[in-house]
Protein backbone atom coordinates (compact mmCIF):
# COMPACT_ATOMS: atom_id res chain seq x y z
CA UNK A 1 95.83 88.07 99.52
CA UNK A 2 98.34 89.38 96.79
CA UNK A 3 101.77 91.42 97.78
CA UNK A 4 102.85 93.84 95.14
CA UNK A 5 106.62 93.16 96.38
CA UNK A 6 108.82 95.13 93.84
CA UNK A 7 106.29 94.51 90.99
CA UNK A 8 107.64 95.35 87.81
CA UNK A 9 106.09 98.05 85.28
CA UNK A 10 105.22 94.96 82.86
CA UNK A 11 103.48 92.84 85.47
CA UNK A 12 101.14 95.79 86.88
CA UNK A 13 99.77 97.01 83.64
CA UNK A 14 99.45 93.05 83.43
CA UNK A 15 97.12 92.95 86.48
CA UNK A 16 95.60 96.24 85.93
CA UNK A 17 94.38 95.20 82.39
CA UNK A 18 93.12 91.87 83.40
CA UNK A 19 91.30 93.44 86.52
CA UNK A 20 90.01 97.05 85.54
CA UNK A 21 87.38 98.32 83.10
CA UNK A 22 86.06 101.30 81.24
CA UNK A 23 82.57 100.34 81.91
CA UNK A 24 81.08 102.54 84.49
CA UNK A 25 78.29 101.38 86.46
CA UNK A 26 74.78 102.87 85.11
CA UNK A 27 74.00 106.10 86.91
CA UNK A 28 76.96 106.68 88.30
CA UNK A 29 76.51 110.45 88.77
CA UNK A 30 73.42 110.25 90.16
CA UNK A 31 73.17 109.36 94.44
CA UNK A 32 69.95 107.87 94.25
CA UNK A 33 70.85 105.19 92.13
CA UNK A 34 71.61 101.91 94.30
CA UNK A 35 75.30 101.60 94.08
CA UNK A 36 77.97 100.15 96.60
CA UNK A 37 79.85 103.70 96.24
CA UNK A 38 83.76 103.93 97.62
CA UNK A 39 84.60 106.24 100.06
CA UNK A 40 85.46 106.63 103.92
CA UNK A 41 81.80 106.46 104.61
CA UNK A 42 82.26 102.82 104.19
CA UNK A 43 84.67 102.24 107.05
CA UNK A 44 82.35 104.07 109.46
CA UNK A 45 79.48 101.12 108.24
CA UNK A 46 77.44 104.35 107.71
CA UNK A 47 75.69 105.16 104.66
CA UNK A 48 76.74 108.97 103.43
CA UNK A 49 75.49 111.78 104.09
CA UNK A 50 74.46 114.32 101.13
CA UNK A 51 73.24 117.84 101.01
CA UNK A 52 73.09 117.87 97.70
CA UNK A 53 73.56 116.16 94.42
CA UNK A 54 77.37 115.46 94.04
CA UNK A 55 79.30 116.73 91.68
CA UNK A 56 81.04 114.57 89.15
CA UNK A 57 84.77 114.61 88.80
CA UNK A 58 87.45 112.56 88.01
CA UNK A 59 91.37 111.86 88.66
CA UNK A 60 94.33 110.61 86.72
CA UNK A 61 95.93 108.16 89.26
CA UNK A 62 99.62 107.99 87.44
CA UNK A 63 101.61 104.89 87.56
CA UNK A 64 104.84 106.17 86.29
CA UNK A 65 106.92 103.57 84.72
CA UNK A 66 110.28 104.19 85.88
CA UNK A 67 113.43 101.61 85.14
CA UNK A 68 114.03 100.99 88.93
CA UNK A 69 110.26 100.35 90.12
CA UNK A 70 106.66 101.81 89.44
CA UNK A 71 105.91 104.78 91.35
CA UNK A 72 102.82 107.21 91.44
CA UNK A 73 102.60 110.79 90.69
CA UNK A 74 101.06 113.15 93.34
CA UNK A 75 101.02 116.51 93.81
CA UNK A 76 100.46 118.93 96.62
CA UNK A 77 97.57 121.70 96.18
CA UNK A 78 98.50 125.55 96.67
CA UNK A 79 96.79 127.08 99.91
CA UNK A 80 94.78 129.17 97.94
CA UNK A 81 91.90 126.64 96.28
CA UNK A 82 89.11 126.81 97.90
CA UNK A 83 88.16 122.75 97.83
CA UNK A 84 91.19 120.75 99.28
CA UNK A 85 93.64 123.12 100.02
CA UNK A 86 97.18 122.41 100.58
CA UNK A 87 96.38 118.84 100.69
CA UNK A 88 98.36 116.12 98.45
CA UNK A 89 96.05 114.82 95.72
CA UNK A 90 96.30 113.50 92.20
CA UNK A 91 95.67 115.61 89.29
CA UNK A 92 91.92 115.74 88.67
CA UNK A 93 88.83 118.25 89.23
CA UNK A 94 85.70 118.68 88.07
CA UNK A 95 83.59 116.47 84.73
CA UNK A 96 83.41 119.54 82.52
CA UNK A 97 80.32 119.10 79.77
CA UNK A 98 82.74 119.08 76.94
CA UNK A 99 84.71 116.09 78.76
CA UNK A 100 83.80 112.88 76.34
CA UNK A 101 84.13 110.72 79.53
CA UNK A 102 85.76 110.67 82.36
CA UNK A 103 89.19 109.21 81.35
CA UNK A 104 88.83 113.02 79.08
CA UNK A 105 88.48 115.00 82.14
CA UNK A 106 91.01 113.24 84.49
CA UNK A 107 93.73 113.68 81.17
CA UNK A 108 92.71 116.92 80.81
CA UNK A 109 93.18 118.30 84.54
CA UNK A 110 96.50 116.12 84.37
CA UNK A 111 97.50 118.22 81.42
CA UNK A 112 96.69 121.73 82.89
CA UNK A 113 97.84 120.96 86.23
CA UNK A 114 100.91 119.59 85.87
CA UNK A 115 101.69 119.54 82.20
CA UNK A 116 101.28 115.62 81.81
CA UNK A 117 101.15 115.41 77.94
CA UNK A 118 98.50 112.61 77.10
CA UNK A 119 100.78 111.30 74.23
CA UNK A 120 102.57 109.82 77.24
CA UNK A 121 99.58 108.46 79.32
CA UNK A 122 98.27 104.73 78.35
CA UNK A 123 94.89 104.13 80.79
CA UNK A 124 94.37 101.07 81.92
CA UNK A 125 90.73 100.98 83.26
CA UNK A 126 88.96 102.89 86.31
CA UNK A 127 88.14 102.76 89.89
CA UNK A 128 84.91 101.98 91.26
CA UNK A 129 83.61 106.42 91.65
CA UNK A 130 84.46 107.20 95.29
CA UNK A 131 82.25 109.68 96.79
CA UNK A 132 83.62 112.49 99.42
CA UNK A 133 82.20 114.14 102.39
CA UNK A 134 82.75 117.46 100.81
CA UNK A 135 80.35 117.04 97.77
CA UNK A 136 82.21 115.28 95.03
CA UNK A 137 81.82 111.87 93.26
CA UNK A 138 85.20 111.29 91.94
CA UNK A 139 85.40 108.86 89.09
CA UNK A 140 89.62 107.87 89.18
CA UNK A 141 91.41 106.36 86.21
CA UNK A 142 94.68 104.55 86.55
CA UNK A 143 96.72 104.89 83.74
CA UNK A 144 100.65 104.11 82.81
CA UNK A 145 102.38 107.00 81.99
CA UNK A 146 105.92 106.05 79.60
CA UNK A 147 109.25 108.32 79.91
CA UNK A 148 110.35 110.56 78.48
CA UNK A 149 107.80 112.91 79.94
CA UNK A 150 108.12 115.98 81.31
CA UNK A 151 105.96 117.73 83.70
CA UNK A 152 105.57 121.88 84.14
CA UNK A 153 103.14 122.64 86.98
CA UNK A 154 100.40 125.40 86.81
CA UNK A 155 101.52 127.40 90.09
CA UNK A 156 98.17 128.36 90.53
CA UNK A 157 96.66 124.82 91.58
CA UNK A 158 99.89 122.95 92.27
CA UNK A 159 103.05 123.71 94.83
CA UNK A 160 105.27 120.67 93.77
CA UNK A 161 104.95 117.04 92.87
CA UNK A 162 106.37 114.23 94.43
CA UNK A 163 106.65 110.31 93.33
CA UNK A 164 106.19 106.95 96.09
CA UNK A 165 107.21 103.84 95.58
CA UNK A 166 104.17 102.05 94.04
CA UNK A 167 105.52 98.89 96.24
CA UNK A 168 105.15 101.05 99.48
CA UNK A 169 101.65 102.53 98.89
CA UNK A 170 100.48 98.97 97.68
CA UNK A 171 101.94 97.31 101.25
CA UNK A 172 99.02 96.99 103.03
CA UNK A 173 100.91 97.27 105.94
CA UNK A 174 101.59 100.90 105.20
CA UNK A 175 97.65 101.66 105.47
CA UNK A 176 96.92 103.33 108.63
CA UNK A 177 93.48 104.30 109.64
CA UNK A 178 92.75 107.30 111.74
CA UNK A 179 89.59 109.42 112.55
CA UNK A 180 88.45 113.01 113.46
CA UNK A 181 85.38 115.08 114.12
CA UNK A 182 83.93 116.61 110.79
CA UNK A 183 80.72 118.53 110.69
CA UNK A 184 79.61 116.87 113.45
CA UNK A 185 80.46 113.53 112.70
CA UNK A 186 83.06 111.42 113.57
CA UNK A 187 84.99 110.12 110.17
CA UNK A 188 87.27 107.64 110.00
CA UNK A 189 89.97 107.25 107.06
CA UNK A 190 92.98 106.22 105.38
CA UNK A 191 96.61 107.32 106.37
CA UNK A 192 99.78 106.49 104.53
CA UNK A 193 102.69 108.35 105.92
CA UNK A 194 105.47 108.16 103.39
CA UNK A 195 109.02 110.19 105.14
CA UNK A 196 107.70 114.05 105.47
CA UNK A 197 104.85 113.48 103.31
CA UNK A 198 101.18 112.22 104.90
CA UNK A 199 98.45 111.09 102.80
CA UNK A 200 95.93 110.87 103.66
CA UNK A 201 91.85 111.26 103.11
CA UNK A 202 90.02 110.99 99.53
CA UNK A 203 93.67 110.36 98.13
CA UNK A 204 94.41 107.20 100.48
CA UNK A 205 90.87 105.89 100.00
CA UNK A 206 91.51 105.82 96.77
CA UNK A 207 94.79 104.62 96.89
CA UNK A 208 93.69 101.96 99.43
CA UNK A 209 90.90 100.88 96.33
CA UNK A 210 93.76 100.46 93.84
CA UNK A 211 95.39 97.77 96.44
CA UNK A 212 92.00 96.22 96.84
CA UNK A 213 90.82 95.80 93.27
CA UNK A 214 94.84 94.78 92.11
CA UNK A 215 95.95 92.90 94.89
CA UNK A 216 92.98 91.54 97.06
């Protein structure tokens, strides 16, 4: 097993380039095909449960390459969205049909949500699509985002933004794993308290994939 340590900005993109793709696996959009999705479902050993055909989305996961250390971008949703609500997330939403690809729609929700101009943003492959209890099949892509950047947030979908250590949220130490009654159904998932601020859910599964493709 790999320890990120105080990886520099030079050595990630490194790893991520040697160890992430733009391929997607055939089908991915569609839950009948037979793939190994991510998501908490997996650390129940249960397969998931769907109502209905997800829908697709994606997520920029930003690894912003700052002089002292790599850290990533979140942000914190306003109260009044009606999916994930005043949770902390990364900028991303729904696979519109004039979206080219995924890596399009994640840089495109990036841009309207927090202002992230893609002239800044260098992807470097995605994530294996992680599917959530809530109806979505989330495709994320990691990308390096340069300075100088700056960000203006959309008020309507985002409260603030925040950046962690990438170090600290690659520390696989600092993934806790907790559980709670949904629908029914007792769901178990990823934690990683950083100070005031607790991730948690879709965003630490995902999070908790980065580690394992980069650093397992």
């Amino acid at each position: 097993m790999l320890n990120v340590g105080h990886d520099s900005t030079i050595a990630f993109e490194r790893r991520a380039r040697e160890r992430l793709s733009f391929d997607l696996p055939p089908r991915w959009a569609d839950p009948s095909a037979t793939l190994l999705l991510a998501g908490d479902h997996l650390l129940d050993d249960l397969p998931p449960r769907l109502d209905a055909v997800p829908r697709a989305a994606a997520v920029l996961i930003p690894i912003l390459a700052r002089a002292a250390e790599p850290t990533i971008l979140l942000t914190l949703r306003a109260d009044t969205l009606r999916v994930h609500s005043g949770q902390i997330a990364f900028p991303g939403g729904s696979i519109d049909e004039s979206d080219a690809d995924p890596m399009a729609a994640a840089l495109r929700e990036a841009q309207e949500e927090v202002g992230l101009d893609p002239a800044c943003v260098t992807p470097l492959g995605y994530l294996d699509p992680y599917l959530t209890g809530t109806g979505f099949l989330i495709v994320p892509t990691v990308a390096m985002v340069h300075e100088p950047f700056a960000l203006e947030l959309n008020a309507a979908e985002v409260v603030e933004s925040f950046e962690v250590p990438l170090a600290f949220l690659m520390e696989e130490a600092n993934h806790q794993r907790g559980s709670r009654e949904w629908n029914g159904r007792t769901r178990s998932f990823y934690a990683m308290p950083y100070g005031e601020r607790y991730i948690w859910g879709i965003t630490a599964g995902m999070i908790r994939s980065l580690y394992e493709k980069l650093y397992r």
